[in-house]
Protein backbone atom coordinates (compact mmCIF):
# COMPACT_ATOMS: atom_id res chain seq x y z
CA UNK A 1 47.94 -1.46 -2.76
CA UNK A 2 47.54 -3.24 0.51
CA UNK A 3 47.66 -0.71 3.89
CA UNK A 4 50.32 -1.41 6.32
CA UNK A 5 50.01 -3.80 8.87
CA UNK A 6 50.00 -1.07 11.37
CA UNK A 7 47.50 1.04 9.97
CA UNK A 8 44.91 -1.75 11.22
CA UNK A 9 46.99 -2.11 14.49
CA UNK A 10 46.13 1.69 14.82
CA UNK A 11 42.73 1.67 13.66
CA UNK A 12 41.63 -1.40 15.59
CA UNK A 13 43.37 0.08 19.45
CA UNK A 14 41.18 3.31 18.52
CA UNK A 15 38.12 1.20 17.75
CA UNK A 16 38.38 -0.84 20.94
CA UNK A 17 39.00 2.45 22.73
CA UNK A 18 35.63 3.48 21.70
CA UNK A 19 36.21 5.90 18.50
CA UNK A 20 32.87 4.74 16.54
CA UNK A 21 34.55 7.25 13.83
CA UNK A 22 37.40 4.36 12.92
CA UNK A 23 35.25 1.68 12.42
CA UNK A 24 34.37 2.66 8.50
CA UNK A 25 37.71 2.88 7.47
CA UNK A 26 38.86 -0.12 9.02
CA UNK A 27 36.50 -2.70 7.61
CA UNK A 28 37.19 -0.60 4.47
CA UNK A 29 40.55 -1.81 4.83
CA UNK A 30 40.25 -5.38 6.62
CA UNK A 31 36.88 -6.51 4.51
CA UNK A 32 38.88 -8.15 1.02
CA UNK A 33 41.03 -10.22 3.86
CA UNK A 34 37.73 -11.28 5.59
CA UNK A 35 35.92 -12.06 1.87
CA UNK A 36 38.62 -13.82 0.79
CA UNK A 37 38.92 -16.20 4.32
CA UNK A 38 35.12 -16.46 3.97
CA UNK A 39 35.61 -18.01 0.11
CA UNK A 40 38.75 -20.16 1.41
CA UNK A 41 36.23 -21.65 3.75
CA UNK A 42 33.71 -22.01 2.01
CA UNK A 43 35.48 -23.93 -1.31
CA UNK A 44 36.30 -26.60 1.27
CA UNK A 45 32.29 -27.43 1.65
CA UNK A 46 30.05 -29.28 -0.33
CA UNK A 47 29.10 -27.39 -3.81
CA UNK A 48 25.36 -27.29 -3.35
CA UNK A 49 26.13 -25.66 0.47
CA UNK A 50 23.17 -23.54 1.69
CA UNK A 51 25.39 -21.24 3.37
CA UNK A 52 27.60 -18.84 0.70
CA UNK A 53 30.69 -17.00 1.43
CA UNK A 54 29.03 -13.56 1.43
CA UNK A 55 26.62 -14.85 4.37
CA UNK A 56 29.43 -15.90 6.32
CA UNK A 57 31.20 -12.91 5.55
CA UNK A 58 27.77 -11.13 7.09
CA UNK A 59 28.11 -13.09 10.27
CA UNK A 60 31.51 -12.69 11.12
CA UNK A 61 31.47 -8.86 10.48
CA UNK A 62 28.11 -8.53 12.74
CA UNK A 63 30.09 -10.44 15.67
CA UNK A 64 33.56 -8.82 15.26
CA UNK A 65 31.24 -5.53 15.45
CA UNK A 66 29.65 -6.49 18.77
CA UNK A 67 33.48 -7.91 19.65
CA UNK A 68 35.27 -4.35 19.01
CA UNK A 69 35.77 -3.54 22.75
CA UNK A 70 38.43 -6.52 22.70
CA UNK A 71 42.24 -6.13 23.60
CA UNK A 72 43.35 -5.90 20.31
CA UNK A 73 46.77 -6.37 19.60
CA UNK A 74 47.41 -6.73 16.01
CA UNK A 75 46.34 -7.01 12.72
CA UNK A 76 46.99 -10.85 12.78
CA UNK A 77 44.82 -11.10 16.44
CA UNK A 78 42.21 -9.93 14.66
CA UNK A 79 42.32 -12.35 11.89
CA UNK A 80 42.66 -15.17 13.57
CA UNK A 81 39.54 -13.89 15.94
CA UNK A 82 37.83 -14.03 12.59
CA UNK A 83 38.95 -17.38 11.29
CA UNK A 84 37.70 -18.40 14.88
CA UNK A 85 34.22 -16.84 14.38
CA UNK A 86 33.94 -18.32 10.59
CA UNK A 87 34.33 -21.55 11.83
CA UNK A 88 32.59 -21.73 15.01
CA UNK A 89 29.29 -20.32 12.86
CA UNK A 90 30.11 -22.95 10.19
CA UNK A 91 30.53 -25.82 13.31
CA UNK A 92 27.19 -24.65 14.63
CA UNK A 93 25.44 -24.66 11.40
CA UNK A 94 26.67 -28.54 11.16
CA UNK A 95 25.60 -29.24 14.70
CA UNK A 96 22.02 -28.12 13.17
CA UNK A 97 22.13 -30.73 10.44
CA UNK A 98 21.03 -34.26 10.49
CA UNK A 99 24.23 -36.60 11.22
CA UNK A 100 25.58 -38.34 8.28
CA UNK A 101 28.60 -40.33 7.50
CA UNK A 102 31.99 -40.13 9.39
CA UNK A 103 34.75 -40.90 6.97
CA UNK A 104 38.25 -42.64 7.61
CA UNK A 105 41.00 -39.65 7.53
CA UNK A 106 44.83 -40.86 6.55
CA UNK A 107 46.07 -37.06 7.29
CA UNK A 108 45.86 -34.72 9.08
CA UNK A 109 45.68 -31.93 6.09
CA UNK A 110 42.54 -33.62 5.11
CA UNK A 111 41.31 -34.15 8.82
CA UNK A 112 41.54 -30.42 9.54
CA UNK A 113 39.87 -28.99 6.38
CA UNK A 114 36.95 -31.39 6.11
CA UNK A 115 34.15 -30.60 4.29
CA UNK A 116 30.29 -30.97 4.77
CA UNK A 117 30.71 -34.54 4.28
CA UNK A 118 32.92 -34.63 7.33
CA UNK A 119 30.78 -32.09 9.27
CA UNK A 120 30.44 -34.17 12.46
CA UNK A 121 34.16 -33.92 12.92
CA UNK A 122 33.79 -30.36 12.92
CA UNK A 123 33.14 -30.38 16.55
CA UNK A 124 36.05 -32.73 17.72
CA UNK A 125 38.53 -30.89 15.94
CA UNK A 126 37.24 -27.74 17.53
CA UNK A 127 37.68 -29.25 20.78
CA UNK A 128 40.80 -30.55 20.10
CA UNK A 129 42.23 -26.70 19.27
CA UNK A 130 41.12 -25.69 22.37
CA UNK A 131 43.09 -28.13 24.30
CA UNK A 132 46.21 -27.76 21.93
CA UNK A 133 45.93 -23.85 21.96
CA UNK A 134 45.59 -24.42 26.30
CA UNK A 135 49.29 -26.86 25.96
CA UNK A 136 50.79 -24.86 22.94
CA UNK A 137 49.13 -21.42 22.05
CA UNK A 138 51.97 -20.94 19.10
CA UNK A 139 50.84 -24.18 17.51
CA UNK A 140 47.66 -23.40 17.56
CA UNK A 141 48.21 -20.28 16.26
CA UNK A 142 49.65 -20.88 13.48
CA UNK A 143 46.85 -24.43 12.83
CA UNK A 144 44.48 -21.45 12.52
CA UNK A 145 46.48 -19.43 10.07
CA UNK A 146 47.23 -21.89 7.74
CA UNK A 147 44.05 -23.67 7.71
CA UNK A 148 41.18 -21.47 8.58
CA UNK A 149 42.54 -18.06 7.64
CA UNK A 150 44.63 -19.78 4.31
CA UNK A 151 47.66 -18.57 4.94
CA UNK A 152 51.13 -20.06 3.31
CA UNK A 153 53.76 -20.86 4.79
CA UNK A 154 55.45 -17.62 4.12
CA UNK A 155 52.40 -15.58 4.97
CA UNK A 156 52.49 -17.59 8.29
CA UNK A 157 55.85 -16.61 9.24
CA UNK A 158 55.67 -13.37 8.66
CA UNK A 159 52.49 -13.09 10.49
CA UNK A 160 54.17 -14.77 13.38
CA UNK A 161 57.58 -12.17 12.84
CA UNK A 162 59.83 -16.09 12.84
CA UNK A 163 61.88 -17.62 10.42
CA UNK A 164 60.22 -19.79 8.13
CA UNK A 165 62.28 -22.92 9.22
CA UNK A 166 61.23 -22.69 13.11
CA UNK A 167 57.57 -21.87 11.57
CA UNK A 168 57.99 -25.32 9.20
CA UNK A 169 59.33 -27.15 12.74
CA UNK A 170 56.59 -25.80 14.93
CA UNK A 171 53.75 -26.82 11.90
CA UNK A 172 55.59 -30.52 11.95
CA UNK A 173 55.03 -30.71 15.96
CA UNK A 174 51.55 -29.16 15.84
CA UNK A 175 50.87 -32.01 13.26
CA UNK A 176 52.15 -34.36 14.92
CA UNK A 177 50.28 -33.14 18.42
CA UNK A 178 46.66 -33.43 16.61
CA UNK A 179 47.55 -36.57 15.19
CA UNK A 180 48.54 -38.54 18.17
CA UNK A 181 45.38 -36.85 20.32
CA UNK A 182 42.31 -37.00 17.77
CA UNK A 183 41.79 -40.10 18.96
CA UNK A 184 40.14 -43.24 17.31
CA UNK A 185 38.40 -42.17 13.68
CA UNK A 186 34.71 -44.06 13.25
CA UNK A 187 34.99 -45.97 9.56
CA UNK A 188 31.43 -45.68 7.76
CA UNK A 189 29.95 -48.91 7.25
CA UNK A 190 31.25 -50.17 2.79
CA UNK A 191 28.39 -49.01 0.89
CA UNK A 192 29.98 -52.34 -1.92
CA UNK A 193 29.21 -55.38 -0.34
CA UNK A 194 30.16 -58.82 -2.59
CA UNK A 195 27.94 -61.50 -1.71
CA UNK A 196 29.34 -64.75 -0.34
């Protein structure tokens, strides 16, 4: 059975506060979310990735540790903190790789949960949810709980405590946002040429 939303609330003010004794219980309780973001992430990268979920898992949990003096304010603040670390680790680990590829992207879906084929995008759309969550925190807010933390719809708008419709609207104008300021996407060069 799945702990109430406020028992992490609870545990995580009295973690931040500095009660070392809270911290077992709470990754006790948080650690299946934060296993099963880790595998959401990780099913959208290449199959013979050199990173699993369990080592990502192993990073985020060693920086939320050295992160626990934070302002906490929910359950869903922490999450998204998480989704945040996951994917900054897995946008550094690309930075680290030899450049490959850029592919054309028709939408946005696919734009926002490319793979390791699509790793040097990883770093522009990074910088373009900093700017959107600087013009529209909400929208970014809920960019990062549907695609980095894998979050539904409904999951989203409970998360958020707002109807699912003005969720669904807010999604649409996020969309459209990233869409209009991602700029021009580089086409690789047709790998089928036909001879003249």
């Amino acid at each position: 059975m799945e702990p109430p939303p406020g028992d992490v609330t609870r545990l995580l003010k009295a973690w931040a506060g500095g009660d070392r004794g809270v911290e077992a219980r709470l990754f006790e309780l948080v650690v299946p979310d934060l296993h099963r973001m880790a595998e959401y992430l990780m099913r959208r990268e290449r199959s013979d990735h050199t990173i699993q979920a369990t080592a990502l898992l192993d990073e985020a949990y060693c920086r939320l540790v050295k992160a626990r003096a934070r302002n906490w304010e929910n359950r869903q603040h922490f999450f998204r903190f998480a989704g945040r670390i996951m994917r900054h680790f897995l946008i550094d680990y690309a930075r680290r790789r030899p450049k490959g590829e850029l592919v054309p992207i028709d939408r946005i879906e696919q734009w926002l949960s490319a793979g390791d084929d699509m790793l040097e995008q990883a770093a522009v759309i990074d910088d373009l949810l900093s700017r959107l969550e600087s013009s529209h925190p909400d929208w970014c807010t809920i960019v990062e709980l549907k695609f980095f933390v894998g979050f539904s719809d409904q999951e989203t708008a409970e998360a958020l405590r707002v109807p699912l419709r003005t969720m669904q609207r807010k999604f649409g104008d996020a969309r459209r946002w990233l869409f209009e300021n991602m700029g021009p996407r580089p086409c690789p060069a047709s790998k089928n040429t036909t001879n003249s």
